[in-house]
C-alpha atoms as a PDB file:
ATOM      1  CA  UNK A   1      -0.688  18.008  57.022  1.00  0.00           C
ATOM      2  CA  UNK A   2       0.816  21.174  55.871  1.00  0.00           C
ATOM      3  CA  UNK A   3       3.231  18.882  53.338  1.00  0.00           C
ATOM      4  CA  UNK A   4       0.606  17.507  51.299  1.00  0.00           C
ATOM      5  CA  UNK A   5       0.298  20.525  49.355  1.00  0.00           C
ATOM      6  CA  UNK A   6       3.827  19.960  48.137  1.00  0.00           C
ATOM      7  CA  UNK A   7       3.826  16.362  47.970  1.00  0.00           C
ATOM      8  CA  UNK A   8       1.041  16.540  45.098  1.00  0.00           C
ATOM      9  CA  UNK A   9       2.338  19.390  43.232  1.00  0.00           C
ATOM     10  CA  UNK A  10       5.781  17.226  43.250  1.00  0.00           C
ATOM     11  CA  UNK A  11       4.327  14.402  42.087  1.00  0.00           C
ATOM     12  CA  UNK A  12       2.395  16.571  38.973  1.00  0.00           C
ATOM     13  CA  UNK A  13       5.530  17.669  38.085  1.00  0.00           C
ATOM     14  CA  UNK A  14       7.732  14.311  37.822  1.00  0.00           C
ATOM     15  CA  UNK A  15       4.413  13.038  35.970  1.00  0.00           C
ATOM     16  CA  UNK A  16       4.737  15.679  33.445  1.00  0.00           C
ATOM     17  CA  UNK A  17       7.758  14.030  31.540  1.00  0.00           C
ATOM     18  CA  UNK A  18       6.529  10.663  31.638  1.00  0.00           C
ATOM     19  CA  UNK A  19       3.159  12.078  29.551  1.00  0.00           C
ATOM     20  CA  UNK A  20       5.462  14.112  27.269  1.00  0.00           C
ATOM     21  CA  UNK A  21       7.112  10.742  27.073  1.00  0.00           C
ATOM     22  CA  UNK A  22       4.098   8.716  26.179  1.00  0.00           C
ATOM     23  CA  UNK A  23       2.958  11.223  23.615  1.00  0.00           C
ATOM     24  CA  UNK A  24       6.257  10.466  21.285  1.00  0.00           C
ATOM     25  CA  UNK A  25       5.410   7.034  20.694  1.00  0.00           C
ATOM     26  CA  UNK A  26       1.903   7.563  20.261  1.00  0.00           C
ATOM     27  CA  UNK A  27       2.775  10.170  17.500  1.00  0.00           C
ATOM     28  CA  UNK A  28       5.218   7.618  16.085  1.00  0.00           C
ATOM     29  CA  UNK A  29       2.569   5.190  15.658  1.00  0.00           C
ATOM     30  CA  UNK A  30       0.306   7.339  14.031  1.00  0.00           C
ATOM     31  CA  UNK A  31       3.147   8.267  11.441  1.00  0.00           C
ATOM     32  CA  UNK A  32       4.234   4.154  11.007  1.00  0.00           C
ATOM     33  CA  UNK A  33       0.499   3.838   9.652  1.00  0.00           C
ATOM     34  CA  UNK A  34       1.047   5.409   6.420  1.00  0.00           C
ATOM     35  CA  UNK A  35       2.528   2.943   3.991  1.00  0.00           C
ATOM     36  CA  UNK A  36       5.526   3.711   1.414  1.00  0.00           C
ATOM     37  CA  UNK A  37       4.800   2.496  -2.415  1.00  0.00           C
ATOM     38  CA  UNK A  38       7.675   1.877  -4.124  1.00  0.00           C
ATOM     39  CA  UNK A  39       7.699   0.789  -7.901  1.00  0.00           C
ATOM     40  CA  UNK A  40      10.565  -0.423 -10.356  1.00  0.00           C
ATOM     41  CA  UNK A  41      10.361   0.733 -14.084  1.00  0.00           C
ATOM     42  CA  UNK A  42      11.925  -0.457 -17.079  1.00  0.00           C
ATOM     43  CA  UNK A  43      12.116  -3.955 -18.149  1.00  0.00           C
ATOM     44  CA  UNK A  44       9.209  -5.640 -16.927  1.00  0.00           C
ATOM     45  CA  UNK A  45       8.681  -2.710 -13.798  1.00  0.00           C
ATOM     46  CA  UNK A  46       6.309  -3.595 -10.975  1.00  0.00           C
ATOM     47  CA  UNK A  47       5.432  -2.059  -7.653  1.00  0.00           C
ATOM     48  CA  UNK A  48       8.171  -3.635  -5.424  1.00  0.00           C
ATOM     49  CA  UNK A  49       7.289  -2.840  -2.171  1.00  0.00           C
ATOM     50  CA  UNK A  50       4.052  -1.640  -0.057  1.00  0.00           C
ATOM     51  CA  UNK A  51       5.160  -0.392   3.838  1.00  0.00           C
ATOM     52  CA  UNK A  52       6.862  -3.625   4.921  1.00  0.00           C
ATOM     53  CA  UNK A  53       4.554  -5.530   1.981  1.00  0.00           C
ATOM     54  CA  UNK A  54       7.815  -6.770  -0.573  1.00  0.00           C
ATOM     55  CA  UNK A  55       6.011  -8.987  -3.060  1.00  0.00           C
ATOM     56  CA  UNK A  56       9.363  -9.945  -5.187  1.00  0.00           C
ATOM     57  CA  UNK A  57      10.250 -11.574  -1.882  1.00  0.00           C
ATOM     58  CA  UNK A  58       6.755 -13.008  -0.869  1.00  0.00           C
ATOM     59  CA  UNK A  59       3.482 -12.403  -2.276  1.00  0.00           C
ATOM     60  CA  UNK A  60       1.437 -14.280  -0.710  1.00  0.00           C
ATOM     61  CA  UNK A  61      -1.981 -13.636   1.080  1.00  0.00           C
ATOM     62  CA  UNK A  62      -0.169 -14.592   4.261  1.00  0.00           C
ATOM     63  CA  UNK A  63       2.849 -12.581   3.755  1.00  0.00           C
ATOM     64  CA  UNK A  64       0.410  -9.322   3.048  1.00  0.00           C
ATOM     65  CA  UNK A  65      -1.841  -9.894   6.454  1.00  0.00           C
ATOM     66  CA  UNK A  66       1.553 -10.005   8.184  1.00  0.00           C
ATOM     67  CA  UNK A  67       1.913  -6.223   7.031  1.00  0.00           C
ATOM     68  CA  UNK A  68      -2.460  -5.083   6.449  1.00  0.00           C
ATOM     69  CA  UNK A  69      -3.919  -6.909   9.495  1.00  0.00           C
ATOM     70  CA  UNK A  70      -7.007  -9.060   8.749  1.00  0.00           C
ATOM     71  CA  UNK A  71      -8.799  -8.490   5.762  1.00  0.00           C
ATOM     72  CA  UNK A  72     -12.502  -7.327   5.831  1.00  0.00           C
ATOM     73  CA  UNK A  73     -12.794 -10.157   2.980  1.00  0.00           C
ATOM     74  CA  UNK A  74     -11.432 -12.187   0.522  1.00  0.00           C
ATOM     75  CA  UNK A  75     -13.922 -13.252  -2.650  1.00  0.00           C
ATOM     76  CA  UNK A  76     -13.177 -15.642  -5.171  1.00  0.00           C
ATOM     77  CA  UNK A  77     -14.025 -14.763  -8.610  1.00  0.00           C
ATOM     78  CA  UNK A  78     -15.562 -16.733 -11.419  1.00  0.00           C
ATOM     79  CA  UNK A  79     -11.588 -17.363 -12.906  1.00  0.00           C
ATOM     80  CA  UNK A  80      -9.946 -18.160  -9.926  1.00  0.00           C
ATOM     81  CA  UNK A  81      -8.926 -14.745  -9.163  1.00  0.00           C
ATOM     82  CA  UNK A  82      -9.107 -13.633  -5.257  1.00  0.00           C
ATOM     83  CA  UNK A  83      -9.690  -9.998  -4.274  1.00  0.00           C
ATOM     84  CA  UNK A  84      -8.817  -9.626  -0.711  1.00  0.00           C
ATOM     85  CA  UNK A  85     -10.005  -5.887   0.940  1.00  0.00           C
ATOM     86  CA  UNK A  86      -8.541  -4.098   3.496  1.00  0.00           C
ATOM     87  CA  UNK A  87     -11.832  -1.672   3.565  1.00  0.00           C
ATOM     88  CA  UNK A  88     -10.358   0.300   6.978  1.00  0.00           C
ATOM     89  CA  UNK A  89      -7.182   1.368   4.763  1.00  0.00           C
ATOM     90  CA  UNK A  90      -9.236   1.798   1.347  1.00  0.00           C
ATOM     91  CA  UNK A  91      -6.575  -1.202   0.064  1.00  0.00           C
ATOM     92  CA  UNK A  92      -7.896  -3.626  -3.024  1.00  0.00           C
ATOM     93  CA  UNK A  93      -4.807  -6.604  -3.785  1.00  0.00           C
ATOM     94  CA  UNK A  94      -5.435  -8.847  -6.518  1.00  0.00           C
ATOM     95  CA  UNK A  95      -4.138 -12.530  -6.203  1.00  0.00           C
ATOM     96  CA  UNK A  96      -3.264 -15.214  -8.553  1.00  0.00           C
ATOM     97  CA  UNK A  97      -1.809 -18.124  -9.233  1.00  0.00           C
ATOM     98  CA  UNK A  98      -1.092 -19.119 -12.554  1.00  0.00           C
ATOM     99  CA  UNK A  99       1.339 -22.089 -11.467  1.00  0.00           C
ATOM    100  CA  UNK A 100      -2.016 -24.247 -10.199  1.00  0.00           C
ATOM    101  CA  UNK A 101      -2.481 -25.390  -6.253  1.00  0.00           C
ATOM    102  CA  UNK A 102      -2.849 -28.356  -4.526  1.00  0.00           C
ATOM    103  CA  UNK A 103      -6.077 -29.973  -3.700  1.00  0.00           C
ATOM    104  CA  UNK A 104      -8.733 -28.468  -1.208  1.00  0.00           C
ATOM    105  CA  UNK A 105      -7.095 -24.874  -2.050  1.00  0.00           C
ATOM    106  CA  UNK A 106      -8.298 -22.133  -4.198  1.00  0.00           C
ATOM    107  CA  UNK A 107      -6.165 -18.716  -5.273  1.00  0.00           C
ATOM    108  CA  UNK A 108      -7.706 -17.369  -1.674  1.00  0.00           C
ATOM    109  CA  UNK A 109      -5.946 -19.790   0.845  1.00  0.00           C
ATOM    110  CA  UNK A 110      -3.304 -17.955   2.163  1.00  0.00           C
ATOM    111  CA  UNK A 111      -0.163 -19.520   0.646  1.00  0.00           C
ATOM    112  CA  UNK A 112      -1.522 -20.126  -2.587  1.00  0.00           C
ATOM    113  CA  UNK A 113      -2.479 -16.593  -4.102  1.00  0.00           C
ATOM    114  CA  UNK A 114      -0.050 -14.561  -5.141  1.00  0.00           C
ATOM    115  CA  UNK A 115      -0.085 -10.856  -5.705  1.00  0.00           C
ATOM    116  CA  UNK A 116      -0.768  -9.967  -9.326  1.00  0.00           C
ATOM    117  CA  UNK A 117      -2.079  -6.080  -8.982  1.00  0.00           C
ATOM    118  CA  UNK A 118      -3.271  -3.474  -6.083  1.00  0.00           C
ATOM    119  CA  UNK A 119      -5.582  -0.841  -6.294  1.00  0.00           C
ATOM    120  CA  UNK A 120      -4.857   2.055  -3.241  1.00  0.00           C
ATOM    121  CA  UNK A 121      -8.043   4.500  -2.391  1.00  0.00           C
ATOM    122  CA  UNK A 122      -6.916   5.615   1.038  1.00  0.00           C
ATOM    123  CA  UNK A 123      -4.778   8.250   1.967  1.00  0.00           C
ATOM    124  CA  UNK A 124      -2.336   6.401   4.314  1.00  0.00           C
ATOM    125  CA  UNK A 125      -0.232   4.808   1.168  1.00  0.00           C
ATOM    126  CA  UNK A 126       2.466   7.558  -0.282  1.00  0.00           C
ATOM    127  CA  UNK A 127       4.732   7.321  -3.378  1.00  0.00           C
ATOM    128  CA  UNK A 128       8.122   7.363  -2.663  1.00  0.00           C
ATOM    129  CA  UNK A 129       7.828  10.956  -3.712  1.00  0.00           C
ATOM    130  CA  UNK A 130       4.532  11.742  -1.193  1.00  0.00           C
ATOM    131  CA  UNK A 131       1.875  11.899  -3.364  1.00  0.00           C
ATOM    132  CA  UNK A 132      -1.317  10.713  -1.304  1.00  0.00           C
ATOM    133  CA  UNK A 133      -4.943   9.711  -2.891  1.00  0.00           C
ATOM    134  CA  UNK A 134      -6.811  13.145  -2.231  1.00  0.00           C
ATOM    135  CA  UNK A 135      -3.958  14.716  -2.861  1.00  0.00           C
ATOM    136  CA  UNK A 136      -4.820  17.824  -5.915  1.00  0.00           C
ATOM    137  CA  UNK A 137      -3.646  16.712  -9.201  1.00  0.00           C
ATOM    138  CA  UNK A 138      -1.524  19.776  -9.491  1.00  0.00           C
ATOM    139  CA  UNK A 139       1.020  18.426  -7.534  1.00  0.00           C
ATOM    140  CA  UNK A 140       1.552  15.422  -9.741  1.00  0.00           C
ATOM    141  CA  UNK A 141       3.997  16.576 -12.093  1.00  0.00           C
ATOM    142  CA  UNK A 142       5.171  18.646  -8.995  1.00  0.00           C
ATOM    143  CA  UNK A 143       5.864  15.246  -7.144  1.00  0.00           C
ATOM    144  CA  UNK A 144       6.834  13.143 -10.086  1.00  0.00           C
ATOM    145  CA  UNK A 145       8.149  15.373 -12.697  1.00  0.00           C
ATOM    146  CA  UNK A 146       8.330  12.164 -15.357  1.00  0.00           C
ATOM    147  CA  UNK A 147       4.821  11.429 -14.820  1.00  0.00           C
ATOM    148  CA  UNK A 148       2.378  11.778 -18.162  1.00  0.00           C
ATOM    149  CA  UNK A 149      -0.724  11.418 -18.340  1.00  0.00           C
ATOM    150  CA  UNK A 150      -1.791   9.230 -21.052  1.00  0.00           C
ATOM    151  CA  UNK A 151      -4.575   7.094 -21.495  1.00  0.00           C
ATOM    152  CA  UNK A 152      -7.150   9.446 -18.953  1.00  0.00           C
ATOM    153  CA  UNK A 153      -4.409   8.502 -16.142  1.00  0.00           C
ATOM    154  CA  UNK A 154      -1.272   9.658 -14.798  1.00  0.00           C
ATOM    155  CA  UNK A 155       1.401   7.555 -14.996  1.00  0.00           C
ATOM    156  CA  UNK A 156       4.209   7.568 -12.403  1.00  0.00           C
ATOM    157  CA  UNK A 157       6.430   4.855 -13.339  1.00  0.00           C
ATOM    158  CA  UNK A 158       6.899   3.329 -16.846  1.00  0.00           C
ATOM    159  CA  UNK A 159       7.525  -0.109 -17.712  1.00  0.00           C
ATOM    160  CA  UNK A 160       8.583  -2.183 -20.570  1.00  0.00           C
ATOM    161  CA  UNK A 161       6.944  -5.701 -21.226  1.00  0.00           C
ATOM    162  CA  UNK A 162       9.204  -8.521 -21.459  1.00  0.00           C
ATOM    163  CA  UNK A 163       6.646 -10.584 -24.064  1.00  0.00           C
ATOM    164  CA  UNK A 164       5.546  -9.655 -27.483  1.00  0.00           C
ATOM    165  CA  UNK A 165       5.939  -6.286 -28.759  1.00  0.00           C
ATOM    166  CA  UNK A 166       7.698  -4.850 -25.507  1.00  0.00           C
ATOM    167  CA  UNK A 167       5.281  -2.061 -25.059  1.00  0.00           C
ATOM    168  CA  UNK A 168       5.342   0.123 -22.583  1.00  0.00           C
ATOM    169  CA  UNK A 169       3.053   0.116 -19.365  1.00  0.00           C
ATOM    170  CA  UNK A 170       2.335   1.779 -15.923  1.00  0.00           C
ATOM    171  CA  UNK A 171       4.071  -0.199 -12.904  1.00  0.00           C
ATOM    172  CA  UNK A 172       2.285   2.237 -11.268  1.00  0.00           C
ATOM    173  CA  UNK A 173      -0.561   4.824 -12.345  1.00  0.00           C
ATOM    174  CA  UNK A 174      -3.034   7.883 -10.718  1.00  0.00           C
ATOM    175  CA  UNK A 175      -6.370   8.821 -11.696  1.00  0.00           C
ATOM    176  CA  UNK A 176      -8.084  11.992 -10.589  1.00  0.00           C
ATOM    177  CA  UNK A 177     -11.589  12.739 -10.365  1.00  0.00           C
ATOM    178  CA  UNK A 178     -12.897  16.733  -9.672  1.00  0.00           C
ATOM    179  CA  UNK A 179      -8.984  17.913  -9.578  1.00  0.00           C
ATOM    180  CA  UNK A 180      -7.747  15.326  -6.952  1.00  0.00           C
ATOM    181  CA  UNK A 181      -6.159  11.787  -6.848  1.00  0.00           C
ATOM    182  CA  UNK A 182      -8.968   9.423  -6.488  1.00  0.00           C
ATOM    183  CA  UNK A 183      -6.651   6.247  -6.431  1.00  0.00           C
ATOM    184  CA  UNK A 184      -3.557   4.797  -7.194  1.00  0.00           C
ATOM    185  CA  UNK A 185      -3.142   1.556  -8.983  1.00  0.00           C
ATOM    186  CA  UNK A 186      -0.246  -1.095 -10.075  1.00  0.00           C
ATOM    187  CA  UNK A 187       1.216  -4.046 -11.115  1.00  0.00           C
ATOM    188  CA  UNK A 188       2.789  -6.773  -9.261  1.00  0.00           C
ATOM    189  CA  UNK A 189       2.587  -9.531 -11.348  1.00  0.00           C
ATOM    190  CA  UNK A 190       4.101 -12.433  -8.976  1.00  0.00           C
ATOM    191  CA  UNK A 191       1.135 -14.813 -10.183  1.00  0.00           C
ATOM    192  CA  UNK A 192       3.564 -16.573 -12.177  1.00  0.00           C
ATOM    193  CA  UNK A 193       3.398 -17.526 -16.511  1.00  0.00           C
END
């Protein structure tokens, strides 16, 4: 009888590394939920890669549930376009297909669409510099030291368009409302020509 007294307090305290243990992960997992944006510039620029997301290797619907989960929905709009929402992660992508489908599918069946442009209101998706929606606008410029704000928007990364006049474009652009980043938006443009 007089052993169980020790016998507990042993066991509390080989217990007590295996909860430090668990912890590690669990803080891991918390930090694998924010999402890296990365985005090319120059000659026809484009946001490249979103987390584990790499349009320029697949953009499909499919390929972007793989990464997001389950959409909350997916809408089909009066040109064909598909807006799929991720509403838990504040997440807006844009498909298209400009290439046409097969019959029985629209732009929304999950091989078909491709992702054409993304619109990011949470604050689990970083630049590839850390700037986070909510983040104060001051530390734009202090995060991307290129970035100019032009048309009532920051933009991060600059782009040149491969048609027409080659003007210039945002890959990948902030605007701020009441001193803070209120979203991030960009171009993909895998739809096709």
């Amino acid at each position: 009888m007089r052993c169980r007294p020790l016998v507990i307090a042993t066991v509390l305290v080989a217990l007590i590394p295996a909860t430090q243990a668990q912890a590690a992960p669990a803080a891991d997992a918390a930090r694998a939920k924010s999402f890296a944006i990365r985005a090319s510039g120059g000659l026809a620029g484009s946001v490249t890669r979103i987390g584990a997301f790499r349009p320029r290797r697949d953009p499909t619907i499919r390929a972007a549930q793989r990464v997001f989960g389950r959409p909350s929905s997916r809408k089909l709009g009066r040109y064909g376009a598909c807006t799929v929402d991720w509403r838990r992660l504040r997440l807006t992508i844009y498909f298209e297909n400009f290439g046409g489908h097969g019959p029985g599918q629209t732009t929304c069946t999950s091989s078909v669409g491709k992702a054409q442009s993304v619109v990011f209101r949470g604050s689990r998706f970083k630049t590839w510099r850390n700037l986070r929606v909510g983040d104060s606008s001051n530390t734009i410029v202090e995060r991307h030291p290129s970035a100019e704000f032009l048309d009532r928007r920051w933009w991060l990364t600059f782009a040149v368009s491969p048609f027409g006049d080659e003007s210039e474009y945002a890959s990948l652009y902030a605007t701020v409302s009441n001193g803070r980043v209120n979203a991030m938006k960009g171009w993909i443009g895998a739809a096709g020509e």
